[in-house]
Protein backbone atom coordinates (compact mmCIF):
# COMPACT_ATOMS: atom_id res chain seq x y z
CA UNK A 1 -153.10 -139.00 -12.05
CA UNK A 2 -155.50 -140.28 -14.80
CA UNK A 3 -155.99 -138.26 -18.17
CA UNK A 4 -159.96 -137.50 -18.55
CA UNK A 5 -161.37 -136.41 -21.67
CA UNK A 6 -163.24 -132.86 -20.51
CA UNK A 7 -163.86 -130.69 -17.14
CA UNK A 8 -167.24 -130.15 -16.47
CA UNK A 9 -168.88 -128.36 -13.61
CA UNK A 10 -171.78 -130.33 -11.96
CA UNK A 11 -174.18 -128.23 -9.26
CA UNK A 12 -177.17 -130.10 -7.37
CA UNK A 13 -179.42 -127.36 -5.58
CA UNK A 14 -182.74 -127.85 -3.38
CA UNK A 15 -185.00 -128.73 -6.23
CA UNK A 16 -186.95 -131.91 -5.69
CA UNK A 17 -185.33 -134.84 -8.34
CA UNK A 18 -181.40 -135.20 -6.22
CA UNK A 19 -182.08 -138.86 -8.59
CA UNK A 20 -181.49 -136.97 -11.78
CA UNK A 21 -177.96 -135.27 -10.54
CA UNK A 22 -176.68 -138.19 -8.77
CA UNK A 23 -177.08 -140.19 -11.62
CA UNK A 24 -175.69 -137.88 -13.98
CA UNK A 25 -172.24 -137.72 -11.73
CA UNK A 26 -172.36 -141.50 -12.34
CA UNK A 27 -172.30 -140.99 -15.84
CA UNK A 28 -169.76 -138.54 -16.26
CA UNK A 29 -167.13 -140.33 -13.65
CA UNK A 30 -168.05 -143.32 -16.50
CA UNK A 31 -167.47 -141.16 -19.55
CA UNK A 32 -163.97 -140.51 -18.09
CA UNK A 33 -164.83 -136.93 -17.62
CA UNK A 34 -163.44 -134.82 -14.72
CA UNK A 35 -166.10 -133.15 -12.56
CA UNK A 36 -165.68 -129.99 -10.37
CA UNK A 37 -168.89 -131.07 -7.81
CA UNK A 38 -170.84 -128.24 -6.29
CA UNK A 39 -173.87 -128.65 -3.54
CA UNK A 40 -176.35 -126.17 -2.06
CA UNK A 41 -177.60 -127.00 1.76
CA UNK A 42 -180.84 -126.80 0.34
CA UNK A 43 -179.90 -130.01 -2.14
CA UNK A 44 -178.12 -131.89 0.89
CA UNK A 45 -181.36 -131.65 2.47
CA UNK A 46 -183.06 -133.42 -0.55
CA UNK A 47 -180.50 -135.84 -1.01
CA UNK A 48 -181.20 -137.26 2.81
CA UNK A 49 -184.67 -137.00 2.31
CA UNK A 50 -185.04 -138.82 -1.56
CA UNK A 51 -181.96 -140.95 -1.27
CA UNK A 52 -180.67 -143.83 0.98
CA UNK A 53 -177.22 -141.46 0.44
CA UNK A 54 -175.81 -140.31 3.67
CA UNK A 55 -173.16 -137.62 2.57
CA UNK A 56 -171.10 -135.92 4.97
CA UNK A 57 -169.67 -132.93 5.62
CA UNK A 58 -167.66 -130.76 2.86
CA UNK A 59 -164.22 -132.27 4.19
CA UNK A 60 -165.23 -135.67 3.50
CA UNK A 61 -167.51 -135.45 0.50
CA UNK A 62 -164.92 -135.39 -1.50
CA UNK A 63 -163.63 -138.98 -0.52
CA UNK A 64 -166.96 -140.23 -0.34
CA UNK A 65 -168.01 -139.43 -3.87
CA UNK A 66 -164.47 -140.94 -4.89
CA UNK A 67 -165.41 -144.03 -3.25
CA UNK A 68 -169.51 -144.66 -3.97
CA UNK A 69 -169.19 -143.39 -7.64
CA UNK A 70 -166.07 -145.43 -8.08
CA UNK A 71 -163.80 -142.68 -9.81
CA UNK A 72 -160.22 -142.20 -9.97
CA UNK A 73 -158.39 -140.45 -7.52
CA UNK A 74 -158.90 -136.69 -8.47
CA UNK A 75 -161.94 -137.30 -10.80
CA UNK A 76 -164.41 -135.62 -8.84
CA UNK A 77 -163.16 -132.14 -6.94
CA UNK A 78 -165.80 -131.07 -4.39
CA UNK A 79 -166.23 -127.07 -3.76
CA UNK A 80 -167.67 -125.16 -0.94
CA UNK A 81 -170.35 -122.96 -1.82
CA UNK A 82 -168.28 -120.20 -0.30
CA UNK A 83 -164.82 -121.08 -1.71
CA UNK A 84 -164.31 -118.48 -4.21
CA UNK A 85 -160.67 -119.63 -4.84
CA UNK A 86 -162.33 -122.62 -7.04
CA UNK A 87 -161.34 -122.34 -10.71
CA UNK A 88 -165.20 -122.60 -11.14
CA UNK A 89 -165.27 -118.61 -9.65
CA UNK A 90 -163.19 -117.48 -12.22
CA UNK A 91 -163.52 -117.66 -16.14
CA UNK A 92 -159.51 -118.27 -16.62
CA UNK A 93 -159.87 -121.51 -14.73
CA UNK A 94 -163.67 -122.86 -15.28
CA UNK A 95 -164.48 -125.14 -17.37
CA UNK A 96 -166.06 -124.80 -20.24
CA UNK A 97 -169.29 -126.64 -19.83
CA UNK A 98 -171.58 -126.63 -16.51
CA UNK A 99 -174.86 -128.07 -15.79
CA UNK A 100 -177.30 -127.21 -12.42
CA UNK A 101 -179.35 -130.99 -11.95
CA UNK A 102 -181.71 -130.35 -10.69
CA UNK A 103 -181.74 -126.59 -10.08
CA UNK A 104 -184.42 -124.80 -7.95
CA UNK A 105 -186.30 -121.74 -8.51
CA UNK A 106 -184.75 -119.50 -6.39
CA UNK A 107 -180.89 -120.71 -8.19
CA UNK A 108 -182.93 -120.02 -11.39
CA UNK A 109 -183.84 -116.27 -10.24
CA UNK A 110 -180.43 -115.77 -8.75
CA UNK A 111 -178.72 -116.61 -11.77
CA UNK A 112 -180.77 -114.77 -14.21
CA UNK A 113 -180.51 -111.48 -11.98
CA UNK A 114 -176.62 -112.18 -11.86
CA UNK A 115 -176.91 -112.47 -7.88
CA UNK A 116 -173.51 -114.43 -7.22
CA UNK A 117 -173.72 -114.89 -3.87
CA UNK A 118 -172.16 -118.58 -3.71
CA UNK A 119 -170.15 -120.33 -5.68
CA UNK A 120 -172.78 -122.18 -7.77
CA UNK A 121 -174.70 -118.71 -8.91
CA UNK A 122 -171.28 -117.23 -9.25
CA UNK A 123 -170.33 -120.63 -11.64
CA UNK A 124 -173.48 -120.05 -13.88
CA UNK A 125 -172.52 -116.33 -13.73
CA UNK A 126 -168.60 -117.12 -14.93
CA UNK A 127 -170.02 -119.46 -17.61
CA UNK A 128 -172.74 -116.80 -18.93
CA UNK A 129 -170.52 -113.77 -19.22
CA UNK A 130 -167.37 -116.34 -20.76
CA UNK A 131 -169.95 -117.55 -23.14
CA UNK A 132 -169.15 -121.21 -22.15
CA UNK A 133 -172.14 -123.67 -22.14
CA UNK A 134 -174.73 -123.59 -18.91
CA UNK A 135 -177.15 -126.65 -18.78
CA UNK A 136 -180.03 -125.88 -16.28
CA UNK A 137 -182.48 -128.30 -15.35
CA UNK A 138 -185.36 -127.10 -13.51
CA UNK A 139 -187.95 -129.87 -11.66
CA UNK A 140 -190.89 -127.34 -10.19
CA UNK A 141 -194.77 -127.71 -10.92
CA UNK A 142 -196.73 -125.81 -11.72
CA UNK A 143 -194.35 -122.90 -12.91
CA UNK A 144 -195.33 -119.34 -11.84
CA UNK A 145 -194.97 -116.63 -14.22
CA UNK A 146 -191.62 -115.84 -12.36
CA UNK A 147 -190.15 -118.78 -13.13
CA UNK A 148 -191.02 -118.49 -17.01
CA UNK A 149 -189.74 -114.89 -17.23
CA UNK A 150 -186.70 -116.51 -15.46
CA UNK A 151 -186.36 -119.51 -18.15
CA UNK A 152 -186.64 -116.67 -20.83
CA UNK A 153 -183.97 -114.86 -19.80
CA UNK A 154 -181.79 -117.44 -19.22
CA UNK A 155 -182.62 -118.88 -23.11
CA UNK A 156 -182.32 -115.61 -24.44
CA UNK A 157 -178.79 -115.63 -22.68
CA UNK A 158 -177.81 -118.92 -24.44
CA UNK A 159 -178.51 -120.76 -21.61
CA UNK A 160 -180.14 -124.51 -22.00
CA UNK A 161 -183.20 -124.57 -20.10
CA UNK A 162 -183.82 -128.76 -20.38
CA UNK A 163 -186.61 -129.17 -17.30
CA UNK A 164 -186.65 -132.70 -16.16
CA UNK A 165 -190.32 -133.67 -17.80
CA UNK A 166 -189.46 -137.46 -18.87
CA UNK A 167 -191.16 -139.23 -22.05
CA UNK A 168 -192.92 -142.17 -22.49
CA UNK A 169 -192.36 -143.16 -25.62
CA UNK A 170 -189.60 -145.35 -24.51
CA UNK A 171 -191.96 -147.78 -22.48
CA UNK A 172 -190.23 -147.26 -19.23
CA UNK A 173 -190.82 -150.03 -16.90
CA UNK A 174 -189.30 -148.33 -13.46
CA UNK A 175 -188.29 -144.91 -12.21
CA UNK A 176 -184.37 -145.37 -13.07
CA UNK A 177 -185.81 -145.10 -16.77
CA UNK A 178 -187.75 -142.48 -16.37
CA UNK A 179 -184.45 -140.88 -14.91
CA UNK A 180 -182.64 -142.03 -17.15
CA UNK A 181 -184.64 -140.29 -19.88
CA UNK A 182 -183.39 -136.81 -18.78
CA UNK A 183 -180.01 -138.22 -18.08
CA UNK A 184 -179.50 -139.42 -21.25
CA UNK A 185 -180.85 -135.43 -22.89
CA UNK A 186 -178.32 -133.89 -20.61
CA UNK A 187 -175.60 -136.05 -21.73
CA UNK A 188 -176.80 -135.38 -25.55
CA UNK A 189 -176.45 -132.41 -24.98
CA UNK A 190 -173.37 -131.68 -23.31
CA UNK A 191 -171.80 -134.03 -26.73
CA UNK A 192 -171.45 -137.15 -24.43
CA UNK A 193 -171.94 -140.45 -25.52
CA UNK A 194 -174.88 -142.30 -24.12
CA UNK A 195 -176.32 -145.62 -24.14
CA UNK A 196 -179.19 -144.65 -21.69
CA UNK A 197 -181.84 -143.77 -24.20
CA UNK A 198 -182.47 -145.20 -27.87
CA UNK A 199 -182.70 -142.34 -30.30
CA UNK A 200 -186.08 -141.71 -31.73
CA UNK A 201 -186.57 -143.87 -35.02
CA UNK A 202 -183.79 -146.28 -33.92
């Protein structure tokens, strides 16, 4: 089995923008890292409807992601959302950094009320209370006064709130760069190496 550089927990939920996760599991199978891959039913529903991506059922995600994202055998480790024996479920096993891409409102309000009642709310939960690094990337419009009191909390908490708004000031000429954009702040954040986005004064 190959050595990889860091665990990191990836969760895709039913928020419109299934682009921005997708392509950030591309980039962390490429910066060697190994990914613990979690997906609402909400988010599969997204991913058939914003994608050409047809992914199958839980037993054979796993394999599929393997094969389309071209990782090494054991790079990407898909959970159930009801699999509470996942290392994610637990703070002796998680890792230490996780990121929701893109994460919905309702994951946002589940999280920040402690709900746990999956295993990507009880994830965010694990890396809250362990004090490990939570990367949530919300993609609504316009955002209700819920959903700010929500973000608040959640900042207050030490969690990254990093909503998927793209710049401009990079000229982007299609929609990959304009993905890219919050790809590339994710990654920046999460101490990654990127060559997606030039830094500003470069």
């Amino acid at each position: 089995m190959a050595n990889f550089d860091r665990r990191i927990t990836l969760a895709m939920t039913g928020a419109s923008g299934a682009q921005y996760g997708l392509r950030l599991l591309d980039c962390l199978v490429q910066a060697n890292c190994q990914i613990q891959f979690l997906i609402s039913e909400a988010a599969r529903v997204v991913v058939d409807t914003e994608t050409e991506l047809e992914l199958p059922g839980d037993d054979e995600l796993e394999d599929f992601l393997l094969l389309n994202f071209d990782a090494e055998p054991g790079q990407i480790e898909v959970n159930s959302s009801r699999d509470w024996f996942s290392s994610v479920a637990s703070g002796s096993g998680c890792p230490g950094s996780m990121v929701i891409c893109p994460a919905s409102g309702g994951t946002l309000s589940a999280i920040a009320c402690g709900a746990s009642n999956n295993l990507i709310e009880r994830a965010a939960d694990v890396a809250i209370k362990e004090k490990g690094q939570l990367i949530v990337v919300p993609r609504e419009t316009p955002l209700s006064e819920i959903h700010l009191e929500n973000m608040l909390k959640l900042a207050r908490l030490g969690v990254t709130v990093l909503p998927a708004m793209p710049g401009f000031y990079q000229a982007p000429q299609t929609i990959d760069d304009l993905v890219d954009f919050v790809v590339a702040r994710i990654l920046d954040h999460l101490g990654i190496e990127q060559s997606l986005l030039p830094r500003w004064g470069s």
